[in-house]
C-alpha atoms as a PDB file:
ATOM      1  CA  UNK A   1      -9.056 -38.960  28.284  1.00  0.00           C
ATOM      2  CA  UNK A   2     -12.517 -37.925  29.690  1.00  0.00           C
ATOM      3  CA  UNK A   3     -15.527 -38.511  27.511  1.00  0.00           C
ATOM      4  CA  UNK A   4     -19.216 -37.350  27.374  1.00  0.00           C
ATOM      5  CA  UNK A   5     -21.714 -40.488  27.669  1.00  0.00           C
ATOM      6  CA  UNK A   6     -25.297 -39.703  28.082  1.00  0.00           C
ATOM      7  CA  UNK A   7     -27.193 -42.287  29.703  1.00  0.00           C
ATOM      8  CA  UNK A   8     -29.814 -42.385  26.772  1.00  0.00           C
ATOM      9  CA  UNK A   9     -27.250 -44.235  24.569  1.00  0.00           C
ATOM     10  CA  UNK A  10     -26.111 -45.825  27.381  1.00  0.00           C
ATOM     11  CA  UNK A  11     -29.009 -48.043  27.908  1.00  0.00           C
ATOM     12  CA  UNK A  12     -28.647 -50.003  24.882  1.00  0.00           C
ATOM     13  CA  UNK A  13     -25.774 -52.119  25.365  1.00  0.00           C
ATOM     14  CA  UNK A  14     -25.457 -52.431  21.417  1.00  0.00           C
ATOM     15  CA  UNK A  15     -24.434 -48.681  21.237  1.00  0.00           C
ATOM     16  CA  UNK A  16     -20.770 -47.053  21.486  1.00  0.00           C
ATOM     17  CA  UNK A  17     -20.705 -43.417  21.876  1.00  0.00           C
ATOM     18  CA  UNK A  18     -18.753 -40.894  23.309  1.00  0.00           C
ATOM     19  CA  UNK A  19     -18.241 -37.017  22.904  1.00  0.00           C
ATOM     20  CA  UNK A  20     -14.607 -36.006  23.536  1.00  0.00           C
ATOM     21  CA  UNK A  21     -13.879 -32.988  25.953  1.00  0.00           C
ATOM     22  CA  UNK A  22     -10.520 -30.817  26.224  1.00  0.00           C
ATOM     23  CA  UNK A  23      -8.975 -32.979  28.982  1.00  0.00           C
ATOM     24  CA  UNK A  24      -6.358 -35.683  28.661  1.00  0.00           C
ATOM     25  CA  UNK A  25      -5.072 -36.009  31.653  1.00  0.00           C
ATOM     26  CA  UNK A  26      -1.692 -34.192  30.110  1.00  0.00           C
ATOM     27  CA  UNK A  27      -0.777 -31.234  28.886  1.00  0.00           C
ATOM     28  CA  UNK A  28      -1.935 -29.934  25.030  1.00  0.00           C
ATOM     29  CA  UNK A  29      -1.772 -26.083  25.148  1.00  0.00           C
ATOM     30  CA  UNK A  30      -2.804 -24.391  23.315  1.00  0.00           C
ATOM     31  CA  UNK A  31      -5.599 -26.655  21.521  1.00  0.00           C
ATOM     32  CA  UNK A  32      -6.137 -28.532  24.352  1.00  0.00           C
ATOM     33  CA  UNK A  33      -6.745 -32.733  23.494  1.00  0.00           C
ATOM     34  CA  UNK A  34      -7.490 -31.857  20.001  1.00  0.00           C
ATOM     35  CA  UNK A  35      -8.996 -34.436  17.337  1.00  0.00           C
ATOM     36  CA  UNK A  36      -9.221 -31.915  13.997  1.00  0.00           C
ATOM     37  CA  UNK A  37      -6.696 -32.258  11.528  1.00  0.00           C
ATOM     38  CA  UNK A  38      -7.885 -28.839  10.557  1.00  0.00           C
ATOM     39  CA  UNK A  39      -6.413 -26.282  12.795  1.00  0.00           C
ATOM     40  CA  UNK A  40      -2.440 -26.125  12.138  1.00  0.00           C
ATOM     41  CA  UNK A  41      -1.465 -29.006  14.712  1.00  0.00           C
ATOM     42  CA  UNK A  42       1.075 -31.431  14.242  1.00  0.00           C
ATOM     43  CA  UNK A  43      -1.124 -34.228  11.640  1.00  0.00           C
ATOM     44  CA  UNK A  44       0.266 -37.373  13.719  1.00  0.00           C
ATOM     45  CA  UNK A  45      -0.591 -35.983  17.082  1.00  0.00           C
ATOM     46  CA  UNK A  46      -3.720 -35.008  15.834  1.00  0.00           C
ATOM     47  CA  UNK A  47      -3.906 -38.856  14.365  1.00  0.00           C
ATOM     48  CA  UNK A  48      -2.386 -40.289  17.655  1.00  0.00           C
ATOM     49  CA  UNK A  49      -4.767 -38.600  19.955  1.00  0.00           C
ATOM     50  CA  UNK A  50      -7.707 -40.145  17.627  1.00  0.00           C
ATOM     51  CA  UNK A  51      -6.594 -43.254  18.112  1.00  0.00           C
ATOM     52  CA  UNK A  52      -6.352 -43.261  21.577  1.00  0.00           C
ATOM     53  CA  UNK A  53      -9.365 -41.663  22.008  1.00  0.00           C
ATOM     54  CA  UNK A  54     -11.652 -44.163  19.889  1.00  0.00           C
ATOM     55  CA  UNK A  55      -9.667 -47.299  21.391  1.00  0.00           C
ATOM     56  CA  UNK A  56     -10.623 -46.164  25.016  1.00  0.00           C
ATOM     57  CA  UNK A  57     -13.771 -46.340  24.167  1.00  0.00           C
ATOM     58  CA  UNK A  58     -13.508 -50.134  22.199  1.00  0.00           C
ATOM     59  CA  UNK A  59     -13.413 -48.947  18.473  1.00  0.00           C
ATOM     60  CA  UNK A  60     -10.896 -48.871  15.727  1.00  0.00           C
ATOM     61  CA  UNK A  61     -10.080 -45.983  13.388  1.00  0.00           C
ATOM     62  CA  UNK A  62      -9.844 -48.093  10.112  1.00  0.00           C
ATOM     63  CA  UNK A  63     -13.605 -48.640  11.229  1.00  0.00           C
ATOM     64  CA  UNK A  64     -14.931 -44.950  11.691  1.00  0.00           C
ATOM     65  CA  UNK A  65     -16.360 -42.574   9.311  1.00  0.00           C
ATOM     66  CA  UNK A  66     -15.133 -38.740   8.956  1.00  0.00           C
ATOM     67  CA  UNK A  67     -16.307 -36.269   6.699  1.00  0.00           C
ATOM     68  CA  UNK A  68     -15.247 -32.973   5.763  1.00  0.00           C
ATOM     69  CA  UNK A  69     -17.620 -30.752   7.352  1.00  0.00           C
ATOM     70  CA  UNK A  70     -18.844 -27.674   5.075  1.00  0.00           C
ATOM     71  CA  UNK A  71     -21.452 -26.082   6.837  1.00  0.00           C
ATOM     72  CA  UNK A  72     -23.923 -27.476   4.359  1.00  0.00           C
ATOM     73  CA  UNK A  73     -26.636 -30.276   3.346  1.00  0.00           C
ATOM     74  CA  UNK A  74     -25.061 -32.784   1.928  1.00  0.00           C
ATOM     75  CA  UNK A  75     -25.766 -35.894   3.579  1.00  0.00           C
ATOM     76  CA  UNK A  76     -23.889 -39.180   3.122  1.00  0.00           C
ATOM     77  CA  UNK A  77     -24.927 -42.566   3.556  1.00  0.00           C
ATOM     78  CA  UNK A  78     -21.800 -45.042   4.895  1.00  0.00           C
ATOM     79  CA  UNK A  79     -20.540 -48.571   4.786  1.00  0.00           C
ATOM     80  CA  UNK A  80     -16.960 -48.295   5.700  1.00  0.00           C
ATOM     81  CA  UNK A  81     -14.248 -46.417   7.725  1.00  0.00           C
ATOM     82  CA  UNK A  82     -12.200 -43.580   6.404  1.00  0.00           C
ATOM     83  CA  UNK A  83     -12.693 -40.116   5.189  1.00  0.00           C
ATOM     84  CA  UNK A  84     -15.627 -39.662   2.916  1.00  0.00           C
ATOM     85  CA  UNK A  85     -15.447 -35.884   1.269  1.00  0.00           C
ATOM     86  CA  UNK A  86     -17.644 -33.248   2.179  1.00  0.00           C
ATOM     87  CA  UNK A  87     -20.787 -33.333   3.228  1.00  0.00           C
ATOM     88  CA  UNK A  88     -22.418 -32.880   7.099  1.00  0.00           C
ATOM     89  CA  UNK A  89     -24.463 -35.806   7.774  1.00  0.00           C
ATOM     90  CA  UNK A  90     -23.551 -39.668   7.582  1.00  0.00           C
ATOM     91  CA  UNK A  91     -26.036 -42.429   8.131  1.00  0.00           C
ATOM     92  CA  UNK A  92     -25.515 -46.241   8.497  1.00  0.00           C
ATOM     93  CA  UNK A  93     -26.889 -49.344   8.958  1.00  0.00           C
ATOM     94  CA  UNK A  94     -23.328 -50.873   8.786  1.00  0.00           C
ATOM     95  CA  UNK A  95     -22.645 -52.723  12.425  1.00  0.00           C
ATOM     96  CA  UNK A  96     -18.993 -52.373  13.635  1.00  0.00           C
ATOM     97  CA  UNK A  97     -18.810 -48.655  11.928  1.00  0.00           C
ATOM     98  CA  UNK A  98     -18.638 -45.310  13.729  1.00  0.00           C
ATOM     99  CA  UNK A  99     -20.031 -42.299  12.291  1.00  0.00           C
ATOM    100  CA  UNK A 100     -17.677 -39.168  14.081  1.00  0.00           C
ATOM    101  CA  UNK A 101     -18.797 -35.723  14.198  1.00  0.00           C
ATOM    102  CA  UNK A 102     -16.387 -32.641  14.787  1.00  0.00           C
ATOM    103  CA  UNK A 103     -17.383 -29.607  16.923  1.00  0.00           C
ATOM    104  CA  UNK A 104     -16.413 -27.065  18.567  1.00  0.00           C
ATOM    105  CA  UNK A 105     -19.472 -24.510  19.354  1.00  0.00           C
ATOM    106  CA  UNK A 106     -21.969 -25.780  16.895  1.00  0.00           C
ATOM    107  CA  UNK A 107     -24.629 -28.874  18.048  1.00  0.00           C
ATOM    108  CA  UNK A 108     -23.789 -32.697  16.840  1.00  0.00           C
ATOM    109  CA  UNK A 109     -26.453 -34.592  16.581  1.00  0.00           C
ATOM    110  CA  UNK A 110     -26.932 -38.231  17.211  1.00  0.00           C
ATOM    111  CA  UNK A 111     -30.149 -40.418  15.979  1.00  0.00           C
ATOM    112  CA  UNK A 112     -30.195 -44.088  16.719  1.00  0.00           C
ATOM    113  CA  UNK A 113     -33.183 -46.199  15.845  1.00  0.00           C
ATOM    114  CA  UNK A 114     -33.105 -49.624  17.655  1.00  0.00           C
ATOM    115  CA  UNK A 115     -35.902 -51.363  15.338  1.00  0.00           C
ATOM    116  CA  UNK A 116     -34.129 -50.285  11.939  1.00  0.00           C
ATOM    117  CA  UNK A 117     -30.709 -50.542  13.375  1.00  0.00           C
ATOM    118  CA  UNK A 118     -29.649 -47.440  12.210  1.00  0.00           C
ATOM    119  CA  UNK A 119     -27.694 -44.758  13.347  1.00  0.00           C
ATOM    120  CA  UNK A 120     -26.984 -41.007  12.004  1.00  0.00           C
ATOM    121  CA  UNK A 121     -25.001 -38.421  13.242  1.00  0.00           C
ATOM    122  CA  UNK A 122     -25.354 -34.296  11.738  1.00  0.00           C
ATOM    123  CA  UNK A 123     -23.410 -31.006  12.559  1.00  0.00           C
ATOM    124  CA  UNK A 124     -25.726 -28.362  12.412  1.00  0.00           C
ATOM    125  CA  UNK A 125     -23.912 -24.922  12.798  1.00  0.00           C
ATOM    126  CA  UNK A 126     -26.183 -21.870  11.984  1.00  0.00           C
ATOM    127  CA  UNK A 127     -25.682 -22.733   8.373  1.00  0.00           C
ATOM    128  CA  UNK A 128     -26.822 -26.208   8.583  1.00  0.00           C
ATOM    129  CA  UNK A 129     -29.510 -24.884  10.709  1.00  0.00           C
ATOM    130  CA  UNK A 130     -30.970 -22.462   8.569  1.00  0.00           C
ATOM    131  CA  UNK A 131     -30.848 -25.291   5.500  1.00  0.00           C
ATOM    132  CA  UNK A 132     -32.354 -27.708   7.802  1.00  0.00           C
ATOM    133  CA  UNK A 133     -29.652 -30.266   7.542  1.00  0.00           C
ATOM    134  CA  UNK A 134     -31.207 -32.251  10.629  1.00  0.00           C
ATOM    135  CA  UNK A 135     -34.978 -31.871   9.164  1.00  0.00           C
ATOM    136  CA  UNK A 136     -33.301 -33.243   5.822  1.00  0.00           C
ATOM    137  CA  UNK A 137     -31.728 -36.121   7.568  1.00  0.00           C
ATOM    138  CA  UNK A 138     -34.431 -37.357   9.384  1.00  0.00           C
ATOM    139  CA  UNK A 139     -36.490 -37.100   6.516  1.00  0.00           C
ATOM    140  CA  UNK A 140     -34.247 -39.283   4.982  1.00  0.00           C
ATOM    141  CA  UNK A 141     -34.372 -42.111   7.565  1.00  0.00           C
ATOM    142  CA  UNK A 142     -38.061 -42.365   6.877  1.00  0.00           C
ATOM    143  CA  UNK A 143     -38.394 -41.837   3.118  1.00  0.00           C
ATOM    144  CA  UNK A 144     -35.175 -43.958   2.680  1.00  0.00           C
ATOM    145  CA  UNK A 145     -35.038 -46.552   4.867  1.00  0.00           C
ATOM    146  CA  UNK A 146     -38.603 -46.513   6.234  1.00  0.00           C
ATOM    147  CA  UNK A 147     -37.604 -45.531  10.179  1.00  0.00           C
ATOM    148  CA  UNK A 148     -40.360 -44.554  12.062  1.00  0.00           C
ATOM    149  CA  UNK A 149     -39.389 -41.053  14.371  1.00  0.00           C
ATOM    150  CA  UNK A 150     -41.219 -42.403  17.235  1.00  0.00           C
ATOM    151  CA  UNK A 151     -38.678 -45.173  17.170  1.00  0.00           C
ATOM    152  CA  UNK A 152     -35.605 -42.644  17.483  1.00  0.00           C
ATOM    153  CA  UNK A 153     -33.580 -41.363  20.444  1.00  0.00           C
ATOM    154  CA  UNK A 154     -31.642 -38.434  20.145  1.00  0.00           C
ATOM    155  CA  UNK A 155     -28.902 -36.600  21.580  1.00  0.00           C
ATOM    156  CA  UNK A 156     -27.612 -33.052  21.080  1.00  0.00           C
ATOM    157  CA  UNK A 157     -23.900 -32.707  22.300  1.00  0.00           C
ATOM    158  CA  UNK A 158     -22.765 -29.741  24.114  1.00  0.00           C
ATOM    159  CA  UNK A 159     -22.668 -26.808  21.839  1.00  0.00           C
ATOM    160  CA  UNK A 160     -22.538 -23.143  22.395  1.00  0.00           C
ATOM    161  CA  UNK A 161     -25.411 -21.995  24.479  1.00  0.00           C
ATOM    162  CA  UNK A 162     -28.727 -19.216  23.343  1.00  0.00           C
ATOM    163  CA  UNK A 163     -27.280 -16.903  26.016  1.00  0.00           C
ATOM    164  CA  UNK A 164     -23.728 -16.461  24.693  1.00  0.00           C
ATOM    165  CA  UNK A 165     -23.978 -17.095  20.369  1.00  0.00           C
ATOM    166  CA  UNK A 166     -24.179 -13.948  19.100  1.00  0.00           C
ATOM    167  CA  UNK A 167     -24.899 -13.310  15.500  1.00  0.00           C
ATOM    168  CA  UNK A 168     -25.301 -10.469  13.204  1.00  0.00           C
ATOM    169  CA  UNK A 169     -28.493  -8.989  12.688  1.00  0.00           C
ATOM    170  CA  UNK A 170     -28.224 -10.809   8.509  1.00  0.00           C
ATOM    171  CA  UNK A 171     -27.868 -14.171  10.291  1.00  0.00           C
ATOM    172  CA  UNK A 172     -30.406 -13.139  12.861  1.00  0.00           C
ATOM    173  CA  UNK A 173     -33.106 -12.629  10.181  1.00  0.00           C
ATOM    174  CA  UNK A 174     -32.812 -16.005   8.814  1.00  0.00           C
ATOM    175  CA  UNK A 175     -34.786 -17.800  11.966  1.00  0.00           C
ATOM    176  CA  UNK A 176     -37.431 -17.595  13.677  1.00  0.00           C
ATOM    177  CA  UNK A 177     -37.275 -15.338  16.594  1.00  0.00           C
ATOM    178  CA  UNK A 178     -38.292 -17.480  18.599  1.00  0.00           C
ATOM    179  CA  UNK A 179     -35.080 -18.796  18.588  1.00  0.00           C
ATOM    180  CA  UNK A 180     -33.495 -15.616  19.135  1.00  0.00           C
ATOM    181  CA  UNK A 181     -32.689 -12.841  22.219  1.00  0.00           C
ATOM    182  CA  UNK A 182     -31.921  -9.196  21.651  1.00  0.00           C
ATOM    183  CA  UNK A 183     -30.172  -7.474  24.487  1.00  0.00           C
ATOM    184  CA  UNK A 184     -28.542  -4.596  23.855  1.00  0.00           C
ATOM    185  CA  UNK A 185     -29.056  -4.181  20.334  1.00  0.00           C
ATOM    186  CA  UNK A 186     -27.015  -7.161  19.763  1.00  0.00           C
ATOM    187  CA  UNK A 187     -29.069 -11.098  18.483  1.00  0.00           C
ATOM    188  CA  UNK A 188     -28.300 -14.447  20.496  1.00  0.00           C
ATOM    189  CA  UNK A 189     -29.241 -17.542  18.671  1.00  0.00           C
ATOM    190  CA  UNK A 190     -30.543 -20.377  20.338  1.00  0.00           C
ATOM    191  CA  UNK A 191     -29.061 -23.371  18.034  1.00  0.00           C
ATOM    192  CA  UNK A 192     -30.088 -26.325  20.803  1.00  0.00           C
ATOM    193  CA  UNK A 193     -33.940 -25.304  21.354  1.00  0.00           C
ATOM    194  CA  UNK A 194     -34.376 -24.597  17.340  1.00  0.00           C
ATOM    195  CA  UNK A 195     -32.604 -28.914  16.805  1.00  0.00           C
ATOM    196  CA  UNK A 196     -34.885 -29.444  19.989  1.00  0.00           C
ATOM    197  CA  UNK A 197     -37.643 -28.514  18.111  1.00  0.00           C
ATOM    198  CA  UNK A 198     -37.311 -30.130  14.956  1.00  0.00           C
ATOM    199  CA  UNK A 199     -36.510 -33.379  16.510  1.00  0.00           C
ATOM    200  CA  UNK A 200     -40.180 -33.176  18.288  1.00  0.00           C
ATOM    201  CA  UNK A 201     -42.124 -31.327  15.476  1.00  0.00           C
ATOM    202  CA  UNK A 202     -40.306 -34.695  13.291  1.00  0.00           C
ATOM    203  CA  UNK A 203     -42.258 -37.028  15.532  1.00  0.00           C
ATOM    204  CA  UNK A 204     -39.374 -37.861  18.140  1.00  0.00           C
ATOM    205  CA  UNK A 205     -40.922 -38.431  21.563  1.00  0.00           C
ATOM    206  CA  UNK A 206     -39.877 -36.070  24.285  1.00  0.00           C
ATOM    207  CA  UNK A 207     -38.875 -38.840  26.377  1.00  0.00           C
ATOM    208  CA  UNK A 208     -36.204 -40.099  23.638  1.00  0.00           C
ATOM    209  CA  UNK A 209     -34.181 -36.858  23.390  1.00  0.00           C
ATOM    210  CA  UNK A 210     -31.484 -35.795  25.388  1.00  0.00           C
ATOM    211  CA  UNK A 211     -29.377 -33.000  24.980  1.00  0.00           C
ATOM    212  CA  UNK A 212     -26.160 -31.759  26.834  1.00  0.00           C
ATOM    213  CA  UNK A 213     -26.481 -28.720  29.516  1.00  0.00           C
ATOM    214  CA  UNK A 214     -23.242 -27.659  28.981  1.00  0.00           C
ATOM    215  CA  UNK A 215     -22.277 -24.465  26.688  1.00  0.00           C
ATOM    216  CA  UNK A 216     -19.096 -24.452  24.994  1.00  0.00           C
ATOM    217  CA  UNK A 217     -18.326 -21.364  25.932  1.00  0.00           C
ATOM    218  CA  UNK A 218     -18.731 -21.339  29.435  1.00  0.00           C
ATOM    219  CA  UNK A 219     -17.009 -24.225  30.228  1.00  0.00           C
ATOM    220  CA  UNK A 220     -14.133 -23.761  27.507  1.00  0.00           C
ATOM    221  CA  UNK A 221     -11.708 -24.944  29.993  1.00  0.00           C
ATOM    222  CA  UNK A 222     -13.246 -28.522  29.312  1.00  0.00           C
ATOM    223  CA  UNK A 223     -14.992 -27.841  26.169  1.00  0.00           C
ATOM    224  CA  UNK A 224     -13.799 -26.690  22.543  1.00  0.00           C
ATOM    225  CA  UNK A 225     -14.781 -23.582  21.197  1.00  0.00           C
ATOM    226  CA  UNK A 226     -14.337 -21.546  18.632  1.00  0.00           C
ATOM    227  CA  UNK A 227     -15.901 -18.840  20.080  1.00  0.00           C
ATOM    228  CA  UNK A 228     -13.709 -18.442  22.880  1.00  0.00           C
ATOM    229  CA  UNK A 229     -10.623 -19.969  21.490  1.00  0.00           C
ATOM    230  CA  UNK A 230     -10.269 -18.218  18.578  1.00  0.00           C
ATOM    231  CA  UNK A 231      -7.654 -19.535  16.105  1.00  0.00           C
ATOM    232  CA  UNK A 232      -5.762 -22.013  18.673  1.00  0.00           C
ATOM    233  CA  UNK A 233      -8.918 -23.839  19.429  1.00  0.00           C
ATOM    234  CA  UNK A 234      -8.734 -27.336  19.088  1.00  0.00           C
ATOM    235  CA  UNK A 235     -12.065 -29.406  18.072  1.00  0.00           C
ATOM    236  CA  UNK A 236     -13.920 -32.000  19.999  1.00  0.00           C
ATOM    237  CA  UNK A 237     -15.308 -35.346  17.956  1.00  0.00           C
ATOM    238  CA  UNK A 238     -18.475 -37.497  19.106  1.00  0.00           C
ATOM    239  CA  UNK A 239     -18.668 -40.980  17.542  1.00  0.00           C
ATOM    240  CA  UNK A 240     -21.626 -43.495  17.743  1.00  0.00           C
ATOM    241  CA  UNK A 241     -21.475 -46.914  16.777  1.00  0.00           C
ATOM    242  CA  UNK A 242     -23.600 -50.206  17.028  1.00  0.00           C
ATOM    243  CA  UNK A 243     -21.478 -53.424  17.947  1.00  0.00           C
ATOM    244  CA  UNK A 244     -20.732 -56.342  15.654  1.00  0.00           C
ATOM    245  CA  UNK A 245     -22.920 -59.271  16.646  1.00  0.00           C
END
């Protein structure tokens, strides 16, 4: 199983994270190495494959947190493994636990702040987006827990590129078109730059954010998506985690 591991998580040796690609080193067609328990496959291979997955990378799946996305605003705050309901944000301060995050076009998010010891992790599809799920979160952290943004680092997993999400002119007109391209009468939204930005208009340094250059839909032979995949796509998971002392 191959796994995504920036090196801004990777330089606190507290942190577990991973984002899970297509590849398994066997042979899943047509989902590829899929980790949803949403898309018609088999619900122990699905189950199997998740805990494979998460114990390659040193964590348990009693001890990690799913949610039901919705494409909405709901936010959930987390103390223990299992699945939690709907919502599409979870936030901790809970060492040992793993907050997961499905995709499969649209960006997960990742927020750790080392002086609060807290971690947060959002799925902001257009819908999210436009109800500014990862605004709302962040908010949160401060008015909540008292974070400071200049304390967090960031990470935006791969997620369908500006240059290939195209959306309907009534989706178009919800942003700001700055985050948008028209070429041929048809609107590309730019879902990575518009997080981007509201990760540094929050207060996050520059230098604290990291986000994947992949697209989803260019490299679908090693990346889920919807997009290209249609109804036999399979869905990728990120997880982040602080150790148990």
């Amino acid at each position: 199983m191959i796994s995504i591991k920036p090196s801004l998580f990777a330089q606190f040796p507290e942190l577990v994270f991973g984002f899970a690609t297509r590849l398994n080193g066997g042979s899943d067609e047509p989902y590829g190495f899929n980790l949803s328990l949403s898309v018609g496959q088999d619900e122990e291979k699905v189950l199997n494959n998740r805990r494979q997955w998460l114990s390659g990378l040193g964590l348990d799946i009693e001890h990690c947190a799913f949610q039901k996305q919705v494409h909405g605003d709901r936010i959930r705050y987390v103390t223990a493994g299992g699945i939690k309901g709907e919502s599409d944000a979870m936030i901790t301060d809970t060492p040992g636990l793993g907050i997961v995050i499905s995709s499969a076009d649209c960006p997960a998010i990742f927020i750790y702040d080392p002086v609060r010891k807290m971690i947060a992790g959002i799925h902001s599809g257009w819908k999210g987006s436009q109800k500014k799920i990862l605004e709302k979160t962040v908010n949160l952290l401060i008015n909540g827990w008292g974070c400071n943004p200049a304390d967090f680092y960031a990470y935006i997993g791969p997620c369908i590129s500006g240059e290939n999400y195209e959306v309907g002119e009534e989706v178009a007109v919800l942003f700001d078109p700055a985050y948008l391209q028209v070429h041929k009468g048809s609107f590309y939204l730019d879902l990575k730059k518009l997080n981007y930005e509201i990760l540094v208009n929050a207060g996050v340094p520059k230098s604290h954010i990291r986000y994947s250059e992949l697209c989803t839909w260019e490299h679908s032979s090693i990346l889920h998506s919807y997009r290209k995949h249609g109804t036999v796509s399979g869905r990728a998971l990120g997880v982040l985690a602080m150790k148990e002392l």
